[in-house]
N, C-alpha and C. Protein backbone atom coordinates (compact mmCIF):
# COMPACT_ATOMS: atom_id res chain seq x y z
N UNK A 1 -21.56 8.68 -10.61
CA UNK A 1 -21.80 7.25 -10.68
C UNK A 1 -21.40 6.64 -9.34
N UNK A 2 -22.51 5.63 -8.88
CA UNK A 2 -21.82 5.50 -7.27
C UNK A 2 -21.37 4.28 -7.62
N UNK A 3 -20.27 2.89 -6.71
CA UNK A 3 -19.72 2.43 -6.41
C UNK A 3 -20.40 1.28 -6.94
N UNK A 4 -21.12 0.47 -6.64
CA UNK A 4 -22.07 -0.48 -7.23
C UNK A 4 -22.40 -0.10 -9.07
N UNK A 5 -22.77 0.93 -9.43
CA UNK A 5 -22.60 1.01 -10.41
C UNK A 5 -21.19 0.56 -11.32
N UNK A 6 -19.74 1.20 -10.94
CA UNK A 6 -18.80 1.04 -11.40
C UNK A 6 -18.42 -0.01 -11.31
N UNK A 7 -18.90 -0.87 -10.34
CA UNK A 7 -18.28 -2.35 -10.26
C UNK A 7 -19.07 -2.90 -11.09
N UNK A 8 -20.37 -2.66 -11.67
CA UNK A 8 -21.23 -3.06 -12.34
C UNK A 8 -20.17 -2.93 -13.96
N UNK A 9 -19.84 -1.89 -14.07
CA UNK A 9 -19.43 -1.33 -15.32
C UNK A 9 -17.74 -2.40 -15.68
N UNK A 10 -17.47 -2.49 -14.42
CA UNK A 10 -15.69 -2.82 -14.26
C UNK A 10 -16.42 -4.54 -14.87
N UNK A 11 -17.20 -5.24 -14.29
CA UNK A 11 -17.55 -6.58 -14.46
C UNK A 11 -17.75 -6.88 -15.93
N UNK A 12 -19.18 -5.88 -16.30
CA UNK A 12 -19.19 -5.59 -17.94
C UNK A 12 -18.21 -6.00 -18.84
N UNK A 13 -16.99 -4.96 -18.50
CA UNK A 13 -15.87 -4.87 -19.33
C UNK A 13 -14.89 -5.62 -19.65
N UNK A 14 -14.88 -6.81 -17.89
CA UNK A 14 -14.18 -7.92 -17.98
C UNK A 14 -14.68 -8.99 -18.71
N UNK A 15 -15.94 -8.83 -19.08
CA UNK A 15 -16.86 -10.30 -19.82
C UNK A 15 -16.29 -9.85 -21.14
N UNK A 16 -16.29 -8.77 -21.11
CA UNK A 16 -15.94 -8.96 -22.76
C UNK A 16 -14.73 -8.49 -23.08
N UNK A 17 -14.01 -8.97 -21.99
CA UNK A 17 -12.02 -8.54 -22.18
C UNK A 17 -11.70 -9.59 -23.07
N UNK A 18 -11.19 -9.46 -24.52
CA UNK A 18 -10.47 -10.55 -25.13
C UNK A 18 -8.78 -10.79 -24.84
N UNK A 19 -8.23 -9.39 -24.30
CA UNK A 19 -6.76 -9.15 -24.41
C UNK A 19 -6.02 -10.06 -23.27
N UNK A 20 -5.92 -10.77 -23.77
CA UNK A 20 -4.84 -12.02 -22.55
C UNK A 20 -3.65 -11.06 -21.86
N UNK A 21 -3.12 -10.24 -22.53
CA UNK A 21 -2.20 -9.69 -21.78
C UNK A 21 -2.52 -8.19 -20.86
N UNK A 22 -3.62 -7.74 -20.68
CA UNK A 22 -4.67 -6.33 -20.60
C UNK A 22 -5.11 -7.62 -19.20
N UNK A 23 -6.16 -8.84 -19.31
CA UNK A 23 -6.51 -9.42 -18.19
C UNK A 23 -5.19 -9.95 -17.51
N UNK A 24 -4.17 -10.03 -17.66
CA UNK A 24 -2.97 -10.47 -16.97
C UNK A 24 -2.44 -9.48 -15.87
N UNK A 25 -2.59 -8.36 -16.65
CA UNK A 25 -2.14 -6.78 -15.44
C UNK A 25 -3.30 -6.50 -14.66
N UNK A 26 -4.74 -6.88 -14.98
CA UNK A 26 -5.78 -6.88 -14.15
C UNK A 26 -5.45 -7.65 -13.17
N UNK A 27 -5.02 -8.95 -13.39
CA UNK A 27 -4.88 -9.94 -12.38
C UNK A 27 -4.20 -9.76 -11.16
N UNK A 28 -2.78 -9.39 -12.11
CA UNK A 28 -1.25 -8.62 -11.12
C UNK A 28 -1.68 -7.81 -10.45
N UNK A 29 -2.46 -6.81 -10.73
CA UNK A 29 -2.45 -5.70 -9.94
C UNK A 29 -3.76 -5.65 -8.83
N UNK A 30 -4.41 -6.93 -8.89
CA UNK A 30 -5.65 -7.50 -7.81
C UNK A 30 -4.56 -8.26 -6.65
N UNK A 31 -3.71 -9.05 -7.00
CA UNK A 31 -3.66 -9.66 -6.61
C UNK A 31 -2.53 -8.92 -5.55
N UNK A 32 -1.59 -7.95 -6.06
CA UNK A 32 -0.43 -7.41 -5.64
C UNK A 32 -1.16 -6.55 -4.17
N UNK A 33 -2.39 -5.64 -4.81
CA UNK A 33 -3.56 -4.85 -3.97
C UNK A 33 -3.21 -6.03 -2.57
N UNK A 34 -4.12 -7.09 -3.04
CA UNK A 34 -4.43 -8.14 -1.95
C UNK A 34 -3.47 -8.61 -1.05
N UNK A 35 -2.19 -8.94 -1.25
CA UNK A 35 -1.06 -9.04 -0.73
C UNK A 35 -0.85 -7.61 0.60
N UNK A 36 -0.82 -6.84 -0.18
CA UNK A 36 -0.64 -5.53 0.21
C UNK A 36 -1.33 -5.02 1.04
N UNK A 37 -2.93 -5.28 1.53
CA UNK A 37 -3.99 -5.23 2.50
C UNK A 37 -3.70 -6.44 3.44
N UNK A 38 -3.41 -6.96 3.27
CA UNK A 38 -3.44 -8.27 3.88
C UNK A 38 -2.28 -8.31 5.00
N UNK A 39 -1.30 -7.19 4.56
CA UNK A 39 0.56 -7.16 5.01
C UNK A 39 -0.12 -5.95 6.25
N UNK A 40 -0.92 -4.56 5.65
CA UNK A 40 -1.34 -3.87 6.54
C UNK A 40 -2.37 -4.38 7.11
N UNK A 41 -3.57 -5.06 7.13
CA UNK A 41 -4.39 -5.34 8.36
C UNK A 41 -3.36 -6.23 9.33
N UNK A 42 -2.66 -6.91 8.76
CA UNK A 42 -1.87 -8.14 9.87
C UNK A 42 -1.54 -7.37 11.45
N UNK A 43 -1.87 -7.98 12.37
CA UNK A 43 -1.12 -6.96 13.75
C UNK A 43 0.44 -7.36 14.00
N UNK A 44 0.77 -6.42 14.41
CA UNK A 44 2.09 -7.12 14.59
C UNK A 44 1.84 -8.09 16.32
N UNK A 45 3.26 -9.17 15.52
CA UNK A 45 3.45 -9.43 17.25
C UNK A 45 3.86 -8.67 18.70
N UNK A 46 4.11 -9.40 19.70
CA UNK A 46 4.69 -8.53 20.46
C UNK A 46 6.12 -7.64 20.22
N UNK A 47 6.88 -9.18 20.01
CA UNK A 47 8.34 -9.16 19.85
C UNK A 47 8.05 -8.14 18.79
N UNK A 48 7.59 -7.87 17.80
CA UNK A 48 7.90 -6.90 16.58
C UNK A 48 7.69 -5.67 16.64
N UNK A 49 6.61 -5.54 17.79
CA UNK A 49 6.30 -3.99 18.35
C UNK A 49 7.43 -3.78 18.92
N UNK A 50 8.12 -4.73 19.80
CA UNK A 50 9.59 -4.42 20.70
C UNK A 50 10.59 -3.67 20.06
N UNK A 51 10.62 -4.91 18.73
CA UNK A 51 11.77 -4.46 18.43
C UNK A 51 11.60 -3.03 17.10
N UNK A 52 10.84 -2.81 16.89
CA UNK A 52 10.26 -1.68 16.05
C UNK A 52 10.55 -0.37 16.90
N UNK A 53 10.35 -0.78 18.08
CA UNK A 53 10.33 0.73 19.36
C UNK A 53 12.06 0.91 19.55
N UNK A 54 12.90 -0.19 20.00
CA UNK A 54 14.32 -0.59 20.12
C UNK A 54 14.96 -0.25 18.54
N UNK A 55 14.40 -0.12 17.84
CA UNK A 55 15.02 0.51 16.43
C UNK A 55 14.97 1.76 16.30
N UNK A 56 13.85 2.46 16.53
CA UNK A 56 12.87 3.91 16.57
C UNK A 56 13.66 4.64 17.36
N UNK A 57 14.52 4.28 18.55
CA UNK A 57 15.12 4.90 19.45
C UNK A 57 16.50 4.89 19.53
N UNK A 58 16.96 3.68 18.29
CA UNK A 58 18.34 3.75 18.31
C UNK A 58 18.69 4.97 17.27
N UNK A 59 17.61 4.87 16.59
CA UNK A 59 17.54 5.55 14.81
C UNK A 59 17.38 7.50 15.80
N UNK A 60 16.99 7.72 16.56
CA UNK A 60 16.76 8.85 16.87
C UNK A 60 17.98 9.01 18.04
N UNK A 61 18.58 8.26 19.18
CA UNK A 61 19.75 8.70 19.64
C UNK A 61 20.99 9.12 18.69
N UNK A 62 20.92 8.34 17.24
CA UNK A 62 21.78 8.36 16.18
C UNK A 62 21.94 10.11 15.28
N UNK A 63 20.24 10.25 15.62
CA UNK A 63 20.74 11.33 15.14
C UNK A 63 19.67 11.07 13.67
N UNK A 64 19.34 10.32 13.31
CA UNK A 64 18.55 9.39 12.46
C UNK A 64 17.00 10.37 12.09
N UNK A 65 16.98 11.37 12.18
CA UNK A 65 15.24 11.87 12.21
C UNK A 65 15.27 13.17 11.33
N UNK A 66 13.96 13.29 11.03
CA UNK A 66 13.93 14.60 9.96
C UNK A 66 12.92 15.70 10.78
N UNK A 67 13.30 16.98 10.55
CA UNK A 67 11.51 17.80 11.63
C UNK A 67 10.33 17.50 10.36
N UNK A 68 9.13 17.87 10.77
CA UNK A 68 8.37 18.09 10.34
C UNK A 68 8.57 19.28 9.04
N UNK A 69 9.20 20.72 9.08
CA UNK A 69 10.10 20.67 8.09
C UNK A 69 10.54 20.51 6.51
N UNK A 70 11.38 19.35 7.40
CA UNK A 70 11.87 18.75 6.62
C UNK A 70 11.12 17.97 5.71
N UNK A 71 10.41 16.82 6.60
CA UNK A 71 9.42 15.92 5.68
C UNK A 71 8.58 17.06 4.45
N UNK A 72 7.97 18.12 5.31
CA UNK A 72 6.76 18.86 4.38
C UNK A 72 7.47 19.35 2.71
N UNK A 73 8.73 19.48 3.14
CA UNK A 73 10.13 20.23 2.25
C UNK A 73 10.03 19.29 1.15
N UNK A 74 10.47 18.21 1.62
CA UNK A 74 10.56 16.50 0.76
C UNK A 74 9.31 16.25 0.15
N UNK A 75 7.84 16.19 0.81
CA UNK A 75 6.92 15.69 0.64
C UNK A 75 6.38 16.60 -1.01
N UNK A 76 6.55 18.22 -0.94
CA UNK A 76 7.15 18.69 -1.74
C UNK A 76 7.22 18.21 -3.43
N UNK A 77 8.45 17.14 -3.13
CA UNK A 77 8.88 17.10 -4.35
C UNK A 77 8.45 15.57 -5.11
N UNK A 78 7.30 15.05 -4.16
CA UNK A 78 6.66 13.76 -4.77
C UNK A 78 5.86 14.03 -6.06
């Protein structure tokens, strides 16, 4: 089923959603999505790239970092 179809099907289903609390978590979870795209397309500023790099390097003189490893080790157990 391609993409246009399912949105076809998703629309369907909402016309005839009676459940007030079923369209409420539809809502939440559009709207949370939207927030959430909206946070990643944003660019950062300058200052925030700065200070993102000035963190990145304090966090790794610290001692602060995992190898590759490690992450794959962790990634693992999601």
């Amino acid at each position: 089923m391609d993409l246009k179809a399912r949105k076809l099907n998703a629309i369907e289903y909402l016309i005839h959603l009676e459940d007030e609390d079923v369209f409420s978590k539809i809502e939440e979870t559009i709207f949370r999505y939207e927030v959430a795209r909206e946070k990643a397309l944003k660019p950062l500023t300058e200052e925030q790239l700065i200070e993102r790099a000035r963190k990145s390097n304090s966090d790794y003189l610290a001692g602060k970092v995992k190898t590759q490893d490690q992450l794959e080790t962790e990634s693992e157990k999601w």
